[in-house]
C-alpha atoms as a PDB file:
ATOM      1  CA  UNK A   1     100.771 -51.865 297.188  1.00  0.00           C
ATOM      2  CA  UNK A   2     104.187 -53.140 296.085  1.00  0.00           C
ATOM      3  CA  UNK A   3     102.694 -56.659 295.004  1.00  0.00           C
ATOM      4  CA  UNK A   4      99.762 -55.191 292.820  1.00  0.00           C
ATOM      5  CA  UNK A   5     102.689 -53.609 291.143  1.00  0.00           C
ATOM      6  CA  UNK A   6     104.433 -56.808 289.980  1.00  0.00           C
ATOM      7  CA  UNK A   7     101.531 -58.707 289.252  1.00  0.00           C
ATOM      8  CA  UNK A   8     100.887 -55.848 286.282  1.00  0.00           C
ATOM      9  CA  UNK A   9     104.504 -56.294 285.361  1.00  0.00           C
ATOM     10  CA  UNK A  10     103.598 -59.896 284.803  1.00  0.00           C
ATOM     11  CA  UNK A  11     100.524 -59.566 282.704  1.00  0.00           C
ATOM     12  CA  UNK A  12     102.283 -56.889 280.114  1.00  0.00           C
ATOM     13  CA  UNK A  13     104.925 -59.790 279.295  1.00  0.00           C
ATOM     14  CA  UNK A  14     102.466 -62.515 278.326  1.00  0.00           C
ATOM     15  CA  UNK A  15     100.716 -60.046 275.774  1.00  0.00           C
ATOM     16  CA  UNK A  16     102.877 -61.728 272.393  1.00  0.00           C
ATOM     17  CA  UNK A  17     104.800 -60.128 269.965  1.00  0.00           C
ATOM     18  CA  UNK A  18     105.102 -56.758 269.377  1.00  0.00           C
ATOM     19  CA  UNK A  19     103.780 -53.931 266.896  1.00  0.00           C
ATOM     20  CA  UNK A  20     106.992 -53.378 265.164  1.00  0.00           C
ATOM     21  CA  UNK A  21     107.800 -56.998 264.600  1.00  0.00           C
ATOM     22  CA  UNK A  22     104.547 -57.630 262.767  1.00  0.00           C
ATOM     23  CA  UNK A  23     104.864 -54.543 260.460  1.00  0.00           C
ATOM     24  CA  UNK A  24     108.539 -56.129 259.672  1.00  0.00           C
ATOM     25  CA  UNK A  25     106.947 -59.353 258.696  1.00  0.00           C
ATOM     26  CA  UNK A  26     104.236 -58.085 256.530  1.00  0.00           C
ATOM     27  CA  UNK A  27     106.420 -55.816 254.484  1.00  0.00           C
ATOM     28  CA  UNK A  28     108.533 -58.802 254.052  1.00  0.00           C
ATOM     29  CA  UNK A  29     105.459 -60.742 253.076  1.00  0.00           C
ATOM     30  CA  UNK A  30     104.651 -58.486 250.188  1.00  0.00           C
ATOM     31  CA  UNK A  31     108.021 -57.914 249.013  1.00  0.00           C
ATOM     32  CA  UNK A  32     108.564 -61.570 248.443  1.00  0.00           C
ATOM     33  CA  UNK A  33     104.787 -61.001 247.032  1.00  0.00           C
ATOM     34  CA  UNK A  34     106.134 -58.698 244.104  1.00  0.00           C
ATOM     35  CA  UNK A  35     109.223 -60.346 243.546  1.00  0.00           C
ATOM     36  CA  UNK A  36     107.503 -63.555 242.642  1.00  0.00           C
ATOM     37  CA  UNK A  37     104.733 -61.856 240.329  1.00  0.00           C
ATOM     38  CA  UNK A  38     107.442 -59.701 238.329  1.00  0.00           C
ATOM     39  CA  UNK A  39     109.950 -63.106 237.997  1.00  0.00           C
ATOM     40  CA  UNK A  40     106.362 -64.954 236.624  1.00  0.00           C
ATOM     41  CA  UNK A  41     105.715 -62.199 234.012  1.00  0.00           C
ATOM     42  CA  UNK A  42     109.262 -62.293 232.595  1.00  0.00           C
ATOM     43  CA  UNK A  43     109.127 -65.827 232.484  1.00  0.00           C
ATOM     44  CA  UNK A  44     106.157 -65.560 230.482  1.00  0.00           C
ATOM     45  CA  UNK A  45     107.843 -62.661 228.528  1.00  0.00           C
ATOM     46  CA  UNK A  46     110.396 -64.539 227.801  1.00  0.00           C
ATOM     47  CA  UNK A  47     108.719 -67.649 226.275  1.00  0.00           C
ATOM     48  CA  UNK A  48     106.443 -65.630 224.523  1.00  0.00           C
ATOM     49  CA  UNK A  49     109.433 -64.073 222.148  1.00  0.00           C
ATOM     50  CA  UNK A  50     109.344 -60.857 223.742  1.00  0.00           C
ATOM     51  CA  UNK A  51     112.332 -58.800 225.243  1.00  0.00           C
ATOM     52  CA  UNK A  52     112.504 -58.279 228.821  1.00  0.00           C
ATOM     53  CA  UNK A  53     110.956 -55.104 230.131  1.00  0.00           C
ATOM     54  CA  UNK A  54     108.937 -54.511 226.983  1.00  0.00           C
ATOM     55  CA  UNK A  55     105.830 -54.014 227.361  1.00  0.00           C
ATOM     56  CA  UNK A  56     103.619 -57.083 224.902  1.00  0.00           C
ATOM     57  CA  UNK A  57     102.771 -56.237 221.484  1.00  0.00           C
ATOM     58  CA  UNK A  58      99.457 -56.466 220.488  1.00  0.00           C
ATOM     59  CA  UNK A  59      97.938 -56.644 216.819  1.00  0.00           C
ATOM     60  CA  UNK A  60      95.415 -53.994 215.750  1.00  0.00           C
ATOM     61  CA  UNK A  61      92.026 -55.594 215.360  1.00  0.00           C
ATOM     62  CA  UNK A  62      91.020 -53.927 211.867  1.00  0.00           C
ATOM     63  CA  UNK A  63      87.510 -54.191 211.582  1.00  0.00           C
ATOM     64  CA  UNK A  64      85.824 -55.368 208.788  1.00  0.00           C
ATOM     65  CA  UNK A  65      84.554 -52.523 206.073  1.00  0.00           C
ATOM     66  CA  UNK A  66      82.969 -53.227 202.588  1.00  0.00           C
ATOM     67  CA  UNK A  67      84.869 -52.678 199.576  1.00  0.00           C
ATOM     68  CA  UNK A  68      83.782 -49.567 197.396  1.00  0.00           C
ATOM     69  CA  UNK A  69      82.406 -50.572 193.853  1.00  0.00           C
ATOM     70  CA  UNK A  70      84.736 -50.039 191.308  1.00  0.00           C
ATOM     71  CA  UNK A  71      83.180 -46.840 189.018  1.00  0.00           C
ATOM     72  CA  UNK A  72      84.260 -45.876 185.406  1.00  0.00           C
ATOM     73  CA  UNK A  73      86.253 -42.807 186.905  1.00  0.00           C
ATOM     74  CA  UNK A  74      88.428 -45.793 188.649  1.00  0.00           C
ATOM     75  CA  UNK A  75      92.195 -44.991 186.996  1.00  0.00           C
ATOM     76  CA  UNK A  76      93.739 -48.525 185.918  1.00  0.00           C
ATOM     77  CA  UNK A  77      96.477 -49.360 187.784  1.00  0.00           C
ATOM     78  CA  UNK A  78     100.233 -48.407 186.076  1.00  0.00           C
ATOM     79  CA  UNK A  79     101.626 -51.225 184.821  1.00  0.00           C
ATOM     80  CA  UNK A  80     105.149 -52.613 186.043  1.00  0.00           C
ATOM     81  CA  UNK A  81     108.283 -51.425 183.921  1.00  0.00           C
ATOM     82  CA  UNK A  82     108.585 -55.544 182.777  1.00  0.00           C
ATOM     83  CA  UNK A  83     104.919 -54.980 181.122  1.00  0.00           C
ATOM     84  CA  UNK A  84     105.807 -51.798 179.879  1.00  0.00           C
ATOM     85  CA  UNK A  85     108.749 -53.084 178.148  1.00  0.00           C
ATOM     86  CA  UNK A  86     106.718 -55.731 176.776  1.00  0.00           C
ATOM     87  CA  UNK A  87     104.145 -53.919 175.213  1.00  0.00           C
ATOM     88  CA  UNK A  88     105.083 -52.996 171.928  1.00  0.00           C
ATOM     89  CA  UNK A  89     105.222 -49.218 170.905  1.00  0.00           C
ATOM     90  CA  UNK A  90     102.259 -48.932 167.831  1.00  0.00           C
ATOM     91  CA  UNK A  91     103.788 -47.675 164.484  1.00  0.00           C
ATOM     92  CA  UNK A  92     103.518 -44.428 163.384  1.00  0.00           C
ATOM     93  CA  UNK A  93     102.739 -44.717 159.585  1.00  0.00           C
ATOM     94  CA  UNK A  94     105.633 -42.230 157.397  1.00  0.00           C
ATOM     95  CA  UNK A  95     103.605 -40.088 155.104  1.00  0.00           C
ATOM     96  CA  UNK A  96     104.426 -40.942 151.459  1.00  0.00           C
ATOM     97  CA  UNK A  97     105.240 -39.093 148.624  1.00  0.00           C
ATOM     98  CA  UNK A  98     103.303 -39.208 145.361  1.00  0.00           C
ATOM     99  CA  UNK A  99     104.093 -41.932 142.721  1.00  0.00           C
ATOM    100  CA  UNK A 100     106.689 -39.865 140.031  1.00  0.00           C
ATOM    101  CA  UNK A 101     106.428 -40.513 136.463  1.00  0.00           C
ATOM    102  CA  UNK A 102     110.252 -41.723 135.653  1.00  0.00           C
ATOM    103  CA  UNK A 103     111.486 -40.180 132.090  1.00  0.00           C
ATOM    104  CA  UNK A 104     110.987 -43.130 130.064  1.00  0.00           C
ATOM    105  CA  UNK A 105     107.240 -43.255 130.890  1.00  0.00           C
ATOM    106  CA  UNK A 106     107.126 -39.466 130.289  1.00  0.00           C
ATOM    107  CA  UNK A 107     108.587 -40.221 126.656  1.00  0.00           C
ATOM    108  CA  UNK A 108     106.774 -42.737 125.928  1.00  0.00           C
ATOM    109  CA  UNK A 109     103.995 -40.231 126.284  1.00  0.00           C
ATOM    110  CA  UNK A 110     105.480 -37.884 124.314  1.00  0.00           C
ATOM    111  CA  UNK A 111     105.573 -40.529 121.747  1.00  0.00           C
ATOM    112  CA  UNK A 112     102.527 -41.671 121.342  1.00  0.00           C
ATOM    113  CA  UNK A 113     101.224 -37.836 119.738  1.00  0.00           C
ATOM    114  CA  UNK A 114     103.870 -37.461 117.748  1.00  0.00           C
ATOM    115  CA  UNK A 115     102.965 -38.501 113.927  1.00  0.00           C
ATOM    116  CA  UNK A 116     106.435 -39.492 112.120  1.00  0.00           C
ATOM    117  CA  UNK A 117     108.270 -41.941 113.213  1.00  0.00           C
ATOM    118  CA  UNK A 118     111.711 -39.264 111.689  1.00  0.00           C
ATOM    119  CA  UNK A 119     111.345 -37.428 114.766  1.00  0.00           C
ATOM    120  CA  UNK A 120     113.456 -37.870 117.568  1.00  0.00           C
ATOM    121  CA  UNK A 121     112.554 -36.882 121.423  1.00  0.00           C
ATOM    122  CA  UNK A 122     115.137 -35.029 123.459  1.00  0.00           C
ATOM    123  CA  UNK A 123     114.533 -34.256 126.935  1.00  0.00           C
ATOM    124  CA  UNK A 124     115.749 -30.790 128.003  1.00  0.00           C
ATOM    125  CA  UNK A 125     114.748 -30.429 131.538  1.00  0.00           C
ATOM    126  CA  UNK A 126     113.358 -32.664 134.340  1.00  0.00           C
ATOM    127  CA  UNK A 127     112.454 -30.246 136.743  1.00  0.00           C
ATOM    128  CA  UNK A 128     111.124 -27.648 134.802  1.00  0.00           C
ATOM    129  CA  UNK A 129     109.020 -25.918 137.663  1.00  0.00           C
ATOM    130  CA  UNK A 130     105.403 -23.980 136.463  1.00  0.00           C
ATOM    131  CA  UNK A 131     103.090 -22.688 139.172  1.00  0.00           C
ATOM    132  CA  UNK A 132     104.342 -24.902 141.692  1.00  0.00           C
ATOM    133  CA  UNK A 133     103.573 -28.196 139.444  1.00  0.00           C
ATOM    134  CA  UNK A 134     106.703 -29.966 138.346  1.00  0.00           C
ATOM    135  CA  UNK A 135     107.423 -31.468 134.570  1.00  0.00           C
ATOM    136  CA  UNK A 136     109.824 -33.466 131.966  1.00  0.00           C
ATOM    137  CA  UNK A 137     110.426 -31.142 129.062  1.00  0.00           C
ATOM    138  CA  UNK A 138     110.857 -32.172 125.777  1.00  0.00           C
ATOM    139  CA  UNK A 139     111.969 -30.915 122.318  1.00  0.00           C
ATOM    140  CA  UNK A 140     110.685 -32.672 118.771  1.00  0.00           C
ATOM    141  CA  UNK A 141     113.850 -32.698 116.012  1.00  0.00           C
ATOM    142  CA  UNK A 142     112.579 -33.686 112.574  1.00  0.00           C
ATOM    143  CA  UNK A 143     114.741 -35.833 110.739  1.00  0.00           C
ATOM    144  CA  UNK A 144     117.327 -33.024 110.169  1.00  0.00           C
ATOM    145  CA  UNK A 145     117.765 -32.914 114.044  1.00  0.00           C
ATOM    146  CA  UNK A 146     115.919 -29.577 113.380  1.00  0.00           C
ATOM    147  CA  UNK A 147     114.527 -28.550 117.050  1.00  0.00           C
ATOM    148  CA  UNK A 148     110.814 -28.062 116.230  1.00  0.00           C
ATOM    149  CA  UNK A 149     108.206 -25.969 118.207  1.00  0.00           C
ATOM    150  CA  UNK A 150     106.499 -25.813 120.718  1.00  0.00           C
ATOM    151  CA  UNK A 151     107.530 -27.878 123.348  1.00  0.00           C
ATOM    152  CA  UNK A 152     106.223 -30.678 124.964  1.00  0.00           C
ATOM    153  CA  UNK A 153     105.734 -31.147 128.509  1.00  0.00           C
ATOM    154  CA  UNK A 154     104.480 -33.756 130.824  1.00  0.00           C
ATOM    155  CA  UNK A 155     103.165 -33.043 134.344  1.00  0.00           C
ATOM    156  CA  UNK A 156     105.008 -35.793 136.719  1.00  0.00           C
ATOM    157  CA  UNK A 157     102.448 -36.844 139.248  1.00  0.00           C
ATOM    158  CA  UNK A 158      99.267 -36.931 136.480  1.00  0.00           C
ATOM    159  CA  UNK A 159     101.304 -38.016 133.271  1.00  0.00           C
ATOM    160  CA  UNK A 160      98.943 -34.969 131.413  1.00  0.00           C
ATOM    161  CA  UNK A 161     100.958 -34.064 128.347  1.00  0.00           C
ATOM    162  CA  UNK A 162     100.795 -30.381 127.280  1.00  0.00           C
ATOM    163  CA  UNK A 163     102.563 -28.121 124.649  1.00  0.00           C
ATOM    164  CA  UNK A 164     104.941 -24.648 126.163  1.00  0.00           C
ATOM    165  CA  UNK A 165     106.104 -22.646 123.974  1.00  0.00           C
ATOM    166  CA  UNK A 166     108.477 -20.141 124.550  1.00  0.00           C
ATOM    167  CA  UNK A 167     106.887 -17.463 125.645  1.00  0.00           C
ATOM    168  CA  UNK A 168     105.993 -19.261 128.530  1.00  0.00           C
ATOM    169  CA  UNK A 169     102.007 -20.478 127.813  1.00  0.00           C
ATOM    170  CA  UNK A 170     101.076 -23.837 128.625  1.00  0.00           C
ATOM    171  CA  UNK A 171      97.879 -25.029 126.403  1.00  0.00           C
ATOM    172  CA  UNK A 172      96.497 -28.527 125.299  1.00  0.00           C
ATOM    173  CA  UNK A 173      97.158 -30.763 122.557  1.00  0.00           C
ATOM    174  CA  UNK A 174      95.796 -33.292 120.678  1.00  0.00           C
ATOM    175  CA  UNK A 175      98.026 -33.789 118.309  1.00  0.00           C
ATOM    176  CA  UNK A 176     101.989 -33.132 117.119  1.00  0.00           C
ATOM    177  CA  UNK A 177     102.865 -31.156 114.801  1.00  0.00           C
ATOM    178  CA  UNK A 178     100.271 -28.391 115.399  1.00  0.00           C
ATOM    179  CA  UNK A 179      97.837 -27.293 112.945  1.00  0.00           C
ATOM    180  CA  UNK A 180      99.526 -23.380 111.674  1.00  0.00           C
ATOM    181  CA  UNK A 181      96.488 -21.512 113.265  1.00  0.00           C
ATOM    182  CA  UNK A 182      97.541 -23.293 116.572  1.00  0.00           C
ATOM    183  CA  UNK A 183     101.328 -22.263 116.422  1.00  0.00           C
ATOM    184  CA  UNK A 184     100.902 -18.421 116.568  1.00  0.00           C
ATOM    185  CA  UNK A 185     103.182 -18.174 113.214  1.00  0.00           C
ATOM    186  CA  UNK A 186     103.824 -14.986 112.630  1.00  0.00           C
ATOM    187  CA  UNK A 187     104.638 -13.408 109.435  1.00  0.00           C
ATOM    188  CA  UNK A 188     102.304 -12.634 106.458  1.00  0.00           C
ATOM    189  CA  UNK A 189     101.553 -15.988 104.086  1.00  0.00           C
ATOM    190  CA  UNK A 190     101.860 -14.814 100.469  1.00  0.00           C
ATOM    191  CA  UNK A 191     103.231 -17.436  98.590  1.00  0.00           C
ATOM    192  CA  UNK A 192     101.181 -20.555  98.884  1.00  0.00           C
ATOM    193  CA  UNK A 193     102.353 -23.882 100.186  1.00  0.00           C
ATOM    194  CA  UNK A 194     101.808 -25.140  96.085  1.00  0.00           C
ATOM    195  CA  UNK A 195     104.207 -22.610  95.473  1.00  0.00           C
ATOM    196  CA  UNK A 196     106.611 -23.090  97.450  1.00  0.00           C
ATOM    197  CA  UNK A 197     106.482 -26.905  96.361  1.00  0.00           C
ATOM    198  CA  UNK A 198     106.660 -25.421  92.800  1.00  0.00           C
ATOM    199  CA  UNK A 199     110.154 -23.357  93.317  1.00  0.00           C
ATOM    200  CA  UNK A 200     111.740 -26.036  94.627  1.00  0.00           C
ATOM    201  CA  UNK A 201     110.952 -28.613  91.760  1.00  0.00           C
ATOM    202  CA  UNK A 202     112.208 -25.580  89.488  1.00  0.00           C
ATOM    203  CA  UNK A 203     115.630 -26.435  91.679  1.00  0.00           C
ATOM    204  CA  UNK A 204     118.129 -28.487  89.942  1.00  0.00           C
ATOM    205  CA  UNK A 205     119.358 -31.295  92.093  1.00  0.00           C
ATOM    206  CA  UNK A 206     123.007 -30.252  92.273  1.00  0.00           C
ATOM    207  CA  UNK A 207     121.696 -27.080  93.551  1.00  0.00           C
ATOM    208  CA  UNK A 208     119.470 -28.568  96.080  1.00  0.00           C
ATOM    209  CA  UNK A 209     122.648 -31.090  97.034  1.00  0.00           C
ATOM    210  CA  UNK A 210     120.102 -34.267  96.142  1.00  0.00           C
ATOM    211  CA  UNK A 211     121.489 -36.940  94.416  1.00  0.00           C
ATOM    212  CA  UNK A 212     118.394 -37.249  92.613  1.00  0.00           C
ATOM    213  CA  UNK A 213     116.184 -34.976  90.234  1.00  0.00           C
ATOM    214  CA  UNK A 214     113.499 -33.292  92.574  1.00  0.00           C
ATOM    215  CA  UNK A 215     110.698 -35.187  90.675  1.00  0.00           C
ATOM    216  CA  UNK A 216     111.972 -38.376  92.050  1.00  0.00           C
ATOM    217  CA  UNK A 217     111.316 -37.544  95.679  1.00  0.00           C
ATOM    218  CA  UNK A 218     107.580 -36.986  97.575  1.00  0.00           C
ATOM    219  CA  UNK A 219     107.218 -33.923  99.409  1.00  0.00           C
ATOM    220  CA  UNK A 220     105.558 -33.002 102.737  1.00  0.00           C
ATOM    221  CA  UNK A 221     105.031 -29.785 104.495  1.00  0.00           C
ATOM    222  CA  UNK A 222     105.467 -29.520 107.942  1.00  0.00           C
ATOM    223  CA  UNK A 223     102.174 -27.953 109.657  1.00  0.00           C
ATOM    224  CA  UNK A 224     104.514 -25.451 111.486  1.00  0.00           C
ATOM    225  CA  UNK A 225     106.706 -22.238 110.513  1.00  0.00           C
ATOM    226  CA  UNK A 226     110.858 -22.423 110.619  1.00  0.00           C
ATOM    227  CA  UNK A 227     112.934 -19.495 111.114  1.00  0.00           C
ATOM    228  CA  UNK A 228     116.095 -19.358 109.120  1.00  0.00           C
ATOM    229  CA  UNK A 229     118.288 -16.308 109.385  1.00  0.00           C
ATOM    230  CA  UNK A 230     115.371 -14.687 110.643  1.00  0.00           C
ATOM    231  CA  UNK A 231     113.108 -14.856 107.378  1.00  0.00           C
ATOM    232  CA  UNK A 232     110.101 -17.672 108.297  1.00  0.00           C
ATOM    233  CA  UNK A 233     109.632 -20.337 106.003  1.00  0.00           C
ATOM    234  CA  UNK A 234     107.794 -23.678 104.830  1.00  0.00           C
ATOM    235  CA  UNK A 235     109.442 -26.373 105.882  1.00  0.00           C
ATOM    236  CA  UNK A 236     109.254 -28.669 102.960  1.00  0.00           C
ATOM    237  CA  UNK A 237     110.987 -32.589 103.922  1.00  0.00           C
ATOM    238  CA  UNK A 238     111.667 -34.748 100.966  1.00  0.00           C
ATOM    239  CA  UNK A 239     111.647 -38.921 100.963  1.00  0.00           C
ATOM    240  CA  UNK A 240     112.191 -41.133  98.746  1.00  0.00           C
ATOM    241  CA  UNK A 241     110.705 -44.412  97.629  1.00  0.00           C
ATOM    242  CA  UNK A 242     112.979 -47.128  98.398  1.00  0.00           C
ATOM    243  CA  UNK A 243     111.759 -51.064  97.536  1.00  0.00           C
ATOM    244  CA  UNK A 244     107.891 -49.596  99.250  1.00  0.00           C
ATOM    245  CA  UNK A 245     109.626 -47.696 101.850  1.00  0.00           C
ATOM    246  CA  UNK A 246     110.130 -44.511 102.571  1.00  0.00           C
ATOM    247  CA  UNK A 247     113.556 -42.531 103.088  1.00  0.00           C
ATOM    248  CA  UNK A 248     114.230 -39.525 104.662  1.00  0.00           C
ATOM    249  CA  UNK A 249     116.755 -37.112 102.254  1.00  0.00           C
ATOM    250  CA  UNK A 250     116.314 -33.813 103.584  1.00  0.00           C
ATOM    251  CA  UNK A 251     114.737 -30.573 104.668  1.00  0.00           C
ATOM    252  CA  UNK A 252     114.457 -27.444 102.837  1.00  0.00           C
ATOM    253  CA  UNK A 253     112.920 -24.035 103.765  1.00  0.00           C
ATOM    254  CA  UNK A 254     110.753 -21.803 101.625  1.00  0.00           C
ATOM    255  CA  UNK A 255     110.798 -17.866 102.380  1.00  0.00           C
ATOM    256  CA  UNK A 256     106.732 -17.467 103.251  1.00  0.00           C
ATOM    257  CA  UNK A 257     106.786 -14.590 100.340  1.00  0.00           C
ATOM    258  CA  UNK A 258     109.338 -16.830  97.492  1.00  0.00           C
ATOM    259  CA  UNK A 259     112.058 -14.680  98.324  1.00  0.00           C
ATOM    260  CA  UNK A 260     114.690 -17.408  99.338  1.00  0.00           C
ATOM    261  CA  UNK A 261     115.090 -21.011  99.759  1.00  0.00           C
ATOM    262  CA  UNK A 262     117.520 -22.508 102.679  1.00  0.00           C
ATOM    263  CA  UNK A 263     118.836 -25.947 103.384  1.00  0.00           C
ATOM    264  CA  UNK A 264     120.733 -26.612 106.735  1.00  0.00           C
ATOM    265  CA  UNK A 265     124.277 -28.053 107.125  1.00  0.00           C
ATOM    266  CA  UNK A 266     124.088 -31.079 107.997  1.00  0.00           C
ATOM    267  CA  UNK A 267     127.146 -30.428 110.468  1.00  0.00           C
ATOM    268  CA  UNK A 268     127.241 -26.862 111.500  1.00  0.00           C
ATOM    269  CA  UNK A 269     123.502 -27.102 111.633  1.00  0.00           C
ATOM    270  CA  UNK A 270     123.456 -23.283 110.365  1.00  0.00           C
ATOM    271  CA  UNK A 271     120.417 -22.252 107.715  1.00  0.00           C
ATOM    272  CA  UNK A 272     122.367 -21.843 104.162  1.00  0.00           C
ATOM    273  CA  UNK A 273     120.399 -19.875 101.240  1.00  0.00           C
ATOM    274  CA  UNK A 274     120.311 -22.080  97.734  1.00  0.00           C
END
């Protein structure tokens, strides 16, 4: 019995290495296993640009989709501030005012009606305003510097001459001095314009203040009414015939009824009876 027992001692020490040894070895084994495969990846890591322990970038794969045709509801695309600033900015036209007649061509209107080249044109107001229309107005002196009526007015923007008297009423004309029936005289006619021409020849020239006896002058009636001290009159203008031309000498009035006969001073300008 006691050498069975050794020979089974025997046999159990030839077996080879034991369990625990070759679990040691193979956990060594893989160990070394992972050590190596994480030093090969940062390696490669490392060569490929990328930091340690980060984990490889990778580029989205876009895919491939077809472009929508451009429609007319397509808004243009803004343009940079360098092409804004380039582009210049479109003019905005300034509204104009109307062409103005200047005074000059307003009296050179004026002149072109009036029939004696004794009268003088004075203007009296350049903004004379009527109904919202805006004129030059003028007044006619005969060769007394007598301020004779009506008016004359020219529209600015048009150039259309008209005659104002001065009761305010605008109305056409064709022609300066006015006919009597177109002047609105008032006062009742009963000595005739012969008559009138008459009394004055009657005058003496001292009276008259002529240097000249009143046969030695031609007469001519103005086609209009003058009030002197209030009385209305003829106007009656004398000239005189001086190597074919003629000279102005003066104005005198006739009282429409031969009651009175006025000349004007030539300074004061006031109406004095003869």
């Amino acid at each position: 019995m006691a050498t069975k027992k050794k020979t089974n001692s025997k046999n159990k020490g030839s077996q080879g290495p034991d369990l625990l040894t070759v679990v040691v070895v193979l956990i060594a084994v893989v160990l070394v296993i992972v050590l190596i495969s994480k030093y090969k990846k940062e390696k490669e890591g490392i060569e490929a640009g990328q930091p340690t322990g980060q984990a490889p970038v990778t580029e989205a794969v876009v895919p491939d989709t077809p472009t929508p045709e451009a429609t007319q509801d397509v808004i243009a695309p803004t343009k940079a501030p360098e092409d804004v600033k380039d582009t210049p900015t479109p003019e905005v036209p300034t509204p104009t005012e109307e062409p103005v007649l200047s005074r000059e061509e307003a009296e050179n209107i004026v002149r072109k009606i009036i029939q004696l080249e004794t009268y003088s044109v004075e203007l009296l107001d350049d903004h004379l305003m009527i109904d919202g229309a805006e004129y030059y107005s003028f007044c006619i002196n005969d060769g007394n510097g007598v301020a004779m009526e009506p008016l004359l007015i020219v529209e600015k923007k048009e150039g259309k001459l008209w005659c104002y008297d001065l009761s305010g009423v605008v109305a056409t004309i064709e022609k300066f001095p006015l006919d009597k029936t177109e002047t609105g005289n008032e006062g009742e006619k009963t000595f005739t314009v012969e008559e009138a021409k008459q009394l004055l020849a009657s005058y003496s020239a001292e009276r008259l203040g002529l240097a000249k006896d009143t046969a030695s002058y031609e007469m001519t009636v103005d086609d209009w009414t003058t009030n002197a001290n209030g009385v209305e009159c003829y106007g009656i203008n004398f000239f005189e015939n001086v190597n074919g031309k003629q000279r102005f000498r003066g104005t005198f009035y006739v009282a429409l009824d031969g009651s009175a006969v006025y000349g004007k001073d030539d300074v004061t300008g006031e109406f004095m009876e003869r």
